[in-house]
N, C-alpha and C. Protein backbone atom coordinates (compact mmCIF):
# COMPACT_ATOMS: atom_id res chain seq x y z
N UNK A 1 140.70 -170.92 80.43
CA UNK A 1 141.33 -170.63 81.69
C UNK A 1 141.33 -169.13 81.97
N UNK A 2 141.80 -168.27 80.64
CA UNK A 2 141.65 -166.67 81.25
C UNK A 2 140.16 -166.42 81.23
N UNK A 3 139.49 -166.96 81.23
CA UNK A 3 137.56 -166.49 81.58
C UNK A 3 137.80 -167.18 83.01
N UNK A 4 138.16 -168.05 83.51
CA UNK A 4 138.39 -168.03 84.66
C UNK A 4 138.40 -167.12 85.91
N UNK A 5 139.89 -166.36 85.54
CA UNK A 5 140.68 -165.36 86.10
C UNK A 5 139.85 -164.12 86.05
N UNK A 6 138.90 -164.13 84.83
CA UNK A 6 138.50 -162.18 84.53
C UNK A 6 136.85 -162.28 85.44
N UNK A 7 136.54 -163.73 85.81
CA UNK A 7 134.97 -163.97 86.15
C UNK A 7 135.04 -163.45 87.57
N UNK A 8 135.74 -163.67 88.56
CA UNK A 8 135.76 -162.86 90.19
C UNK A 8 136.41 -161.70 90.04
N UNK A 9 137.29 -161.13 88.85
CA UNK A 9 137.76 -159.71 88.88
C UNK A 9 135.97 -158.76 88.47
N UNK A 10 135.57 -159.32 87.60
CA UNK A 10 134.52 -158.82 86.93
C UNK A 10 133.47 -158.55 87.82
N UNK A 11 132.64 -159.66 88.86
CA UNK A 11 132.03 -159.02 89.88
C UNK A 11 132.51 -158.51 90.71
N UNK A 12 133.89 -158.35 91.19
CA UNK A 12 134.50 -157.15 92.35
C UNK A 12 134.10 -156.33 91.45
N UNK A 13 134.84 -155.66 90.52
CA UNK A 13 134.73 -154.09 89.73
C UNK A 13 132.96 -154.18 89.27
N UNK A 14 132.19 -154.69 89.28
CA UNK A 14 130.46 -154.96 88.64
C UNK A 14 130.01 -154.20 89.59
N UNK A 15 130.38 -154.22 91.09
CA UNK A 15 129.53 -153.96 92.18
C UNK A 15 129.51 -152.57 92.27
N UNK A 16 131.00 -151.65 91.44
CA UNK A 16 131.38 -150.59 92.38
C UNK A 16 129.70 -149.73 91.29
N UNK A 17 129.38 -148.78 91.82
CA UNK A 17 128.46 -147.99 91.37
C UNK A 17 129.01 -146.37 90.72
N UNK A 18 130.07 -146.58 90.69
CA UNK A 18 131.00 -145.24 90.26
C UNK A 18 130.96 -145.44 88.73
N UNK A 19 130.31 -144.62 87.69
CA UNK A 19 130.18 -145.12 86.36
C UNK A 19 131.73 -143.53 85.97
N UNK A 20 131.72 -144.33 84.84
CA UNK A 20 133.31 -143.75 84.17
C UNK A 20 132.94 -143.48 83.06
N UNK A 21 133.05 -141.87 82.92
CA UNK A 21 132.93 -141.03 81.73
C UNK A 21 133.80 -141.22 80.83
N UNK A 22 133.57 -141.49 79.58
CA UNK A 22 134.50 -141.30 78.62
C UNK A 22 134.95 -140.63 77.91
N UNK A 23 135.73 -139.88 77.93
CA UNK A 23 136.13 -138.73 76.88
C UNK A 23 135.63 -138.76 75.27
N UNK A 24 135.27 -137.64 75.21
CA UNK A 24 134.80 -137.99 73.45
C UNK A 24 135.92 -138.35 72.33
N UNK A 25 137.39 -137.90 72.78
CA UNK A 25 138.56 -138.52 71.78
C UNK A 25 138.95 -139.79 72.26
N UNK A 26 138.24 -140.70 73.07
CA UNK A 26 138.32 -142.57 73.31
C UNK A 26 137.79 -142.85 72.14
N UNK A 27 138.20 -143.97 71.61
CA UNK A 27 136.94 -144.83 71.01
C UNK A 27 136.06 -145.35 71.89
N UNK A 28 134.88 -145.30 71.48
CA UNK A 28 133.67 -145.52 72.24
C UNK A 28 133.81 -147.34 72.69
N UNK A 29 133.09 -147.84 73.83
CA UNK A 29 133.28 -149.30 74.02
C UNK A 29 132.79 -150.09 73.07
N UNK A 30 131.77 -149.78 72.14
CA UNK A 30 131.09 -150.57 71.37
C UNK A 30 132.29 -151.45 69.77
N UNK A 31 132.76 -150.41 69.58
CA UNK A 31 133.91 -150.28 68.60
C UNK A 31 135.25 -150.86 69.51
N UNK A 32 135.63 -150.48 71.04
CA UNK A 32 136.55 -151.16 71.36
C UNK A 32 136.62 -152.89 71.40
N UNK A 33 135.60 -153.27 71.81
CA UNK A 33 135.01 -154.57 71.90
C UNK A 33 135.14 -155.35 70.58
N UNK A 34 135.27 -154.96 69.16
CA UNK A 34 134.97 -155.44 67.63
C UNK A 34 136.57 -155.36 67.21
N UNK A 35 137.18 -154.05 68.02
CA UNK A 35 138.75 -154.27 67.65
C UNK A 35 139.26 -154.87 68.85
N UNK A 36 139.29 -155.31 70.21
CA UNK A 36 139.83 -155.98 70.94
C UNK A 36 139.75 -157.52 70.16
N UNK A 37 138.29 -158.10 70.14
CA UNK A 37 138.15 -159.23 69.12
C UNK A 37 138.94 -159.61 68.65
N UNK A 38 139.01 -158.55 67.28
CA UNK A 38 139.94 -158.70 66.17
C UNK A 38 141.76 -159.02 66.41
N UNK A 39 141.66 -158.11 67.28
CA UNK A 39 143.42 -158.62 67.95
C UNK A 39 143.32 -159.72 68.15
N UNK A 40 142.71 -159.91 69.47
CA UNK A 40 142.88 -161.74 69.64
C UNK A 40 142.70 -162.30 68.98
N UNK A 41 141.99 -162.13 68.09
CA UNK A 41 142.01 -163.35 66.65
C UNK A 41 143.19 -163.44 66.19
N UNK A 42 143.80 -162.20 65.74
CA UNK A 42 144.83 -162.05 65.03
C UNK A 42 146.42 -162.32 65.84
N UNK A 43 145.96 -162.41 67.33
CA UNK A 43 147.09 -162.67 68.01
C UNK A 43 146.78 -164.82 68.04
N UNK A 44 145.90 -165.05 67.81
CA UNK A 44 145.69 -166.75 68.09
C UNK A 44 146.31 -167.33 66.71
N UNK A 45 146.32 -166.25 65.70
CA UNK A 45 146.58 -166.89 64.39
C UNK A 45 148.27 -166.84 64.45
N UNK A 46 148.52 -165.67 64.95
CA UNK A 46 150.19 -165.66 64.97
C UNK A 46 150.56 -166.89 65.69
N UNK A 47 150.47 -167.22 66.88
CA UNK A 47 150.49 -168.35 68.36
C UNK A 47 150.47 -169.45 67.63
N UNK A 48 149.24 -170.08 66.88
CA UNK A 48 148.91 -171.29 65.49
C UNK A 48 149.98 -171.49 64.65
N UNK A 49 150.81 -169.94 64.39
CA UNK A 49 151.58 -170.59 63.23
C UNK A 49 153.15 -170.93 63.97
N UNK A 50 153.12 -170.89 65.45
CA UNK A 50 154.38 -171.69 65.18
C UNK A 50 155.56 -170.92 65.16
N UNK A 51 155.85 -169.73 65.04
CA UNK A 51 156.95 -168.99 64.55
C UNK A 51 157.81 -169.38 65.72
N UNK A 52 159.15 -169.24 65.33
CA UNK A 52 160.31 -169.38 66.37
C UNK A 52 161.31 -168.44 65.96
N UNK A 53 161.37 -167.47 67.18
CA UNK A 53 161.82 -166.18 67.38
C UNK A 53 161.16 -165.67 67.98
N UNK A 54 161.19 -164.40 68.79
CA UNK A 54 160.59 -163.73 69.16
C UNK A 54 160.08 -162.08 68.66
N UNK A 55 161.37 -161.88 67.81
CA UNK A 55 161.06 -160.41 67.07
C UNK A 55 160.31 -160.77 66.22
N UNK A 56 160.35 -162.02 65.23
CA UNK A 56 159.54 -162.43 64.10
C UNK A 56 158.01 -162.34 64.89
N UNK A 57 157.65 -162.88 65.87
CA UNK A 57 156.97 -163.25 66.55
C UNK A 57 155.99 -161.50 66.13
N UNK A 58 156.72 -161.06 67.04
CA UNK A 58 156.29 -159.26 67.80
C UNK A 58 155.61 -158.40 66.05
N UNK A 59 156.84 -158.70 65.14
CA UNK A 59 156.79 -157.96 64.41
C UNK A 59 155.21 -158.56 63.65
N UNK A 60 155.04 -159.90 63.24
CA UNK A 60 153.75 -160.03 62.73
C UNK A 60 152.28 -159.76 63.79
N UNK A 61 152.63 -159.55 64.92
CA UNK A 61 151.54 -159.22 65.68
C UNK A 61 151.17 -157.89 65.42
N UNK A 62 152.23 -156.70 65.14
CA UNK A 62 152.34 -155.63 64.90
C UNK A 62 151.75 -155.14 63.66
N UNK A 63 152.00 -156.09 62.60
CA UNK A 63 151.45 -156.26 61.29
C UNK A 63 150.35 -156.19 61.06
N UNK A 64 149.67 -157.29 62.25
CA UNK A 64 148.03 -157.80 62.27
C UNK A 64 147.37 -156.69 63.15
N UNK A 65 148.03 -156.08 63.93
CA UNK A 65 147.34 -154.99 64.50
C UNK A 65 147.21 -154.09 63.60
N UNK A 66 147.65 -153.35 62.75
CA UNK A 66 147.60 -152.25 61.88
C UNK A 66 146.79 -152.56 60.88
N UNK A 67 147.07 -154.15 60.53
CA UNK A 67 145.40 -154.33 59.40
C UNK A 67 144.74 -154.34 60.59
N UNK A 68 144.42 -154.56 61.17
CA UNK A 68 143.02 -154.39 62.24
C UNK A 68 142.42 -153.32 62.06
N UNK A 69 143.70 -152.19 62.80
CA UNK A 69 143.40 -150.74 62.84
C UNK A 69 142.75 -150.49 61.46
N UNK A 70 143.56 -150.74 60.49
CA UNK A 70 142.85 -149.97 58.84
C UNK A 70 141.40 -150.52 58.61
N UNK A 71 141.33 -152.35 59.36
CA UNK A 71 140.07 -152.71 59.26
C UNK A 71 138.78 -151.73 59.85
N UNK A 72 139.17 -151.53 60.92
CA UNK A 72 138.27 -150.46 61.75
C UNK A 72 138.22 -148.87 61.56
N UNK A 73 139.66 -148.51 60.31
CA UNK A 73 139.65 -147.23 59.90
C UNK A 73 139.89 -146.46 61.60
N UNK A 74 140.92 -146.96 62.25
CA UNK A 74 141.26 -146.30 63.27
C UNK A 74 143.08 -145.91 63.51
N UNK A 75 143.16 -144.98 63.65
CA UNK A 75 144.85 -144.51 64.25
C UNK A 75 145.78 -145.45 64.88
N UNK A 76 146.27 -145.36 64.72
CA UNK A 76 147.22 -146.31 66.10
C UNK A 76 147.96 -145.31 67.05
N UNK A 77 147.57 -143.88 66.73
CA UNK A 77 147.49 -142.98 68.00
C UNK A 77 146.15 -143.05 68.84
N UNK A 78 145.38 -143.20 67.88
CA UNK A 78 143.99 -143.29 68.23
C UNK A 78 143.65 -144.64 69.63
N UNK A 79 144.31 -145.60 68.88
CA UNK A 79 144.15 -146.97 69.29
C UNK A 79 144.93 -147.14 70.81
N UNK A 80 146.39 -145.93 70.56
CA UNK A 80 147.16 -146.42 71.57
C UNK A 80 146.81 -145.79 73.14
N UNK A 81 146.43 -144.45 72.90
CA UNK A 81 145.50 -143.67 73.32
C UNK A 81 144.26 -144.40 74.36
N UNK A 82 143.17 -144.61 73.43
CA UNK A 82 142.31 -145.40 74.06
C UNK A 82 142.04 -146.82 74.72
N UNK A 83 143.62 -147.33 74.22
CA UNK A 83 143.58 -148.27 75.38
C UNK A 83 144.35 -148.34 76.18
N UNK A 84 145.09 -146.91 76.71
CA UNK A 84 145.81 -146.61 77.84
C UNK A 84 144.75 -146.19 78.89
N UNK A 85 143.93 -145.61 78.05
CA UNK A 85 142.72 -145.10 78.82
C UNK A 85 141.97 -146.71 79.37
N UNK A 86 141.07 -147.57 78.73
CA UNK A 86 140.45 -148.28 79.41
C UNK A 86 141.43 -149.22 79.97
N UNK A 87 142.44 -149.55 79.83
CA UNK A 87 143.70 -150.24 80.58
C UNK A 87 143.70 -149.42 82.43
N UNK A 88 143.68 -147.70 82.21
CA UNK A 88 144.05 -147.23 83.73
C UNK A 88 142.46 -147.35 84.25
N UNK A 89 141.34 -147.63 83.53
CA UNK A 89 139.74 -147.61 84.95
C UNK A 89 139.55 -149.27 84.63
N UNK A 90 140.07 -150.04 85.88
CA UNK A 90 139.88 -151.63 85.50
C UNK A 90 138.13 -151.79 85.29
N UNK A 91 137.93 -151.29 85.95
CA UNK A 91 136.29 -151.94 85.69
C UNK A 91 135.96 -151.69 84.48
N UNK A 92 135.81 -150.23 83.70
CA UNK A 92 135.54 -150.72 82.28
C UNK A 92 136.48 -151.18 81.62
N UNK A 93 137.02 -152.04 81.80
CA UNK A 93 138.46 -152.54 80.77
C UNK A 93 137.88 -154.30 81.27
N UNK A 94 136.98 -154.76 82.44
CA UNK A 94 136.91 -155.88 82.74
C UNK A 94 135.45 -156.37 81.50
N UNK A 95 134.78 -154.79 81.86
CA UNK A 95 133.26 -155.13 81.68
C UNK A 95 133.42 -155.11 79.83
N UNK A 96 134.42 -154.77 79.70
CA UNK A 96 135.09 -154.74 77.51
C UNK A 96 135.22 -155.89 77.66
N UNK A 97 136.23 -156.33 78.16
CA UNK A 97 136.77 -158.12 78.15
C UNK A 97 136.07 -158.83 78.14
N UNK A 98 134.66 -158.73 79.29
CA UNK A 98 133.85 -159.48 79.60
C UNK A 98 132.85 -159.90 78.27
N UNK A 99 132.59 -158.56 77.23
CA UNK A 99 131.71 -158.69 76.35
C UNK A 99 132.59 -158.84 75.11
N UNK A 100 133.97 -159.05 74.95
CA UNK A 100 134.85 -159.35 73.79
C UNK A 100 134.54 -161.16 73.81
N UNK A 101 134.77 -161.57 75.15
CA UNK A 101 134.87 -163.04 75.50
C UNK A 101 133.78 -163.36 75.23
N UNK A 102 132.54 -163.06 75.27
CA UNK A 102 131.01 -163.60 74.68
C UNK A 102 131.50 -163.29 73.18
N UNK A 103 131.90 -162.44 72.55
CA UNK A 103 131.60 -162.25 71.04
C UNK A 103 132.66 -163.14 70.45
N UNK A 104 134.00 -163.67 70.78
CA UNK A 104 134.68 -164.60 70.66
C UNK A 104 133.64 -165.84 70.70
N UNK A 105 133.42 -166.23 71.57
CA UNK A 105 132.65 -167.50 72.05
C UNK A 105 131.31 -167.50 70.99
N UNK A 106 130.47 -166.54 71.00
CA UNK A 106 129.48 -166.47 70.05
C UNK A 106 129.91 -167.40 68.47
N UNK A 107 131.18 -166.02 68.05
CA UNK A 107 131.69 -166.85 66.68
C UNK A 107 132.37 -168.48 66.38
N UNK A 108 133.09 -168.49 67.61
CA UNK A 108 133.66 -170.04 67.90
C UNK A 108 132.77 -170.73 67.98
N UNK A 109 131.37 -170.46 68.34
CA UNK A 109 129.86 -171.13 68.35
C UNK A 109 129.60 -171.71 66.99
N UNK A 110 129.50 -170.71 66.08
CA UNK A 110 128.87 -170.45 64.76
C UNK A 110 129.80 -171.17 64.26
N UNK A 111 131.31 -170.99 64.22
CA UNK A 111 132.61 -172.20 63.34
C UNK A 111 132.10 -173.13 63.38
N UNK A 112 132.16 -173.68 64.86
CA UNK A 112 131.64 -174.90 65.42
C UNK A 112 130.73 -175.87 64.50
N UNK A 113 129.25 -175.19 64.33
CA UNK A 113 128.30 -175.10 64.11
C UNK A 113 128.48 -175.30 62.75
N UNK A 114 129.10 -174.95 61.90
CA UNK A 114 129.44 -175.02 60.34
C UNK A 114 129.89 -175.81 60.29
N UNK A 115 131.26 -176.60 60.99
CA UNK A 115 132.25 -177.34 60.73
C UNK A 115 130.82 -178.88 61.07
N UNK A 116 129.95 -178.59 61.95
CA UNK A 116 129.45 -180.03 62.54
C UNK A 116 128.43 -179.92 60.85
N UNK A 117 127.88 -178.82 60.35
CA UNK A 117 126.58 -179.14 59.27
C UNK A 117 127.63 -179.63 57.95
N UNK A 118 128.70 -179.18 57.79
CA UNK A 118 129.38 -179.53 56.61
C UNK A 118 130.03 -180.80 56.84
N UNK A 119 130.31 -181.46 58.01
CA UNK A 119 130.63 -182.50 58.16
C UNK A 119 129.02 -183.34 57.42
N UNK A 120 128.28 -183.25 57.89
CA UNK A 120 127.02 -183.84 57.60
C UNK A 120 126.80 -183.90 56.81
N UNK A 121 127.23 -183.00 55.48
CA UNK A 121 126.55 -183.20 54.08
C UNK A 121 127.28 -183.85 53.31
């Protein structure tokens, strides 16, 4: 349903021809895209387990973000920083989403894909 919502935001902001410099202290999009991923993974696993509360909730999301960050060997000044930045220019923050949601889908492919060959053997 949210690929839905981001698919007509994505060609409004696709069309504009205004390209957006990035500062050299951003993380670059290539690296934002591998840790956006990683959150949502890590935010679907929190959601899966069910917790009831809401601080419990916050606090393990918080948890899973910081292994992320150490996964990627990045700041969480660093992190908080650069995604205030692609958060304020929507178009590159659509055209990240846009290529996080293929690399999600790619791997959910490949699960898929394992779960159907190991069923088989």
């Amino acid at each position: 349903m949210k690929q839905l919502f981001f698919i007509p935001l994505f060609f409004i902001f696709s069309c504009s021809s205004k390209e957006v410099k990035i500062p050299g202290d951003i993380i670059a999009k290539e690296a934002m895209i591998e840790i956006y991923k990683d959150v949502h993974i890590s935010d679907g696993m929190v959601t899966n387990q069910q917790i009831k509360g809401v601080k419990v909730t916050n606090q393990l999301k918080k948890s899973y973000l910081i292994a992320v960050l150490k996964k990627h060997n990045i700041s969480m000044e660093a992190y908080e920083m650069s995604n205030a930045f692609y958060e304020n220019n929507a178009a590159v923050m659509l055209d990240l989403y846009g290529k996080v949601m293929i690399e999600i889908s790619k791997d959910q492919a490949l699960l898929a894909g394992e779960k159907i060959e190991n069923k088989k053997k």
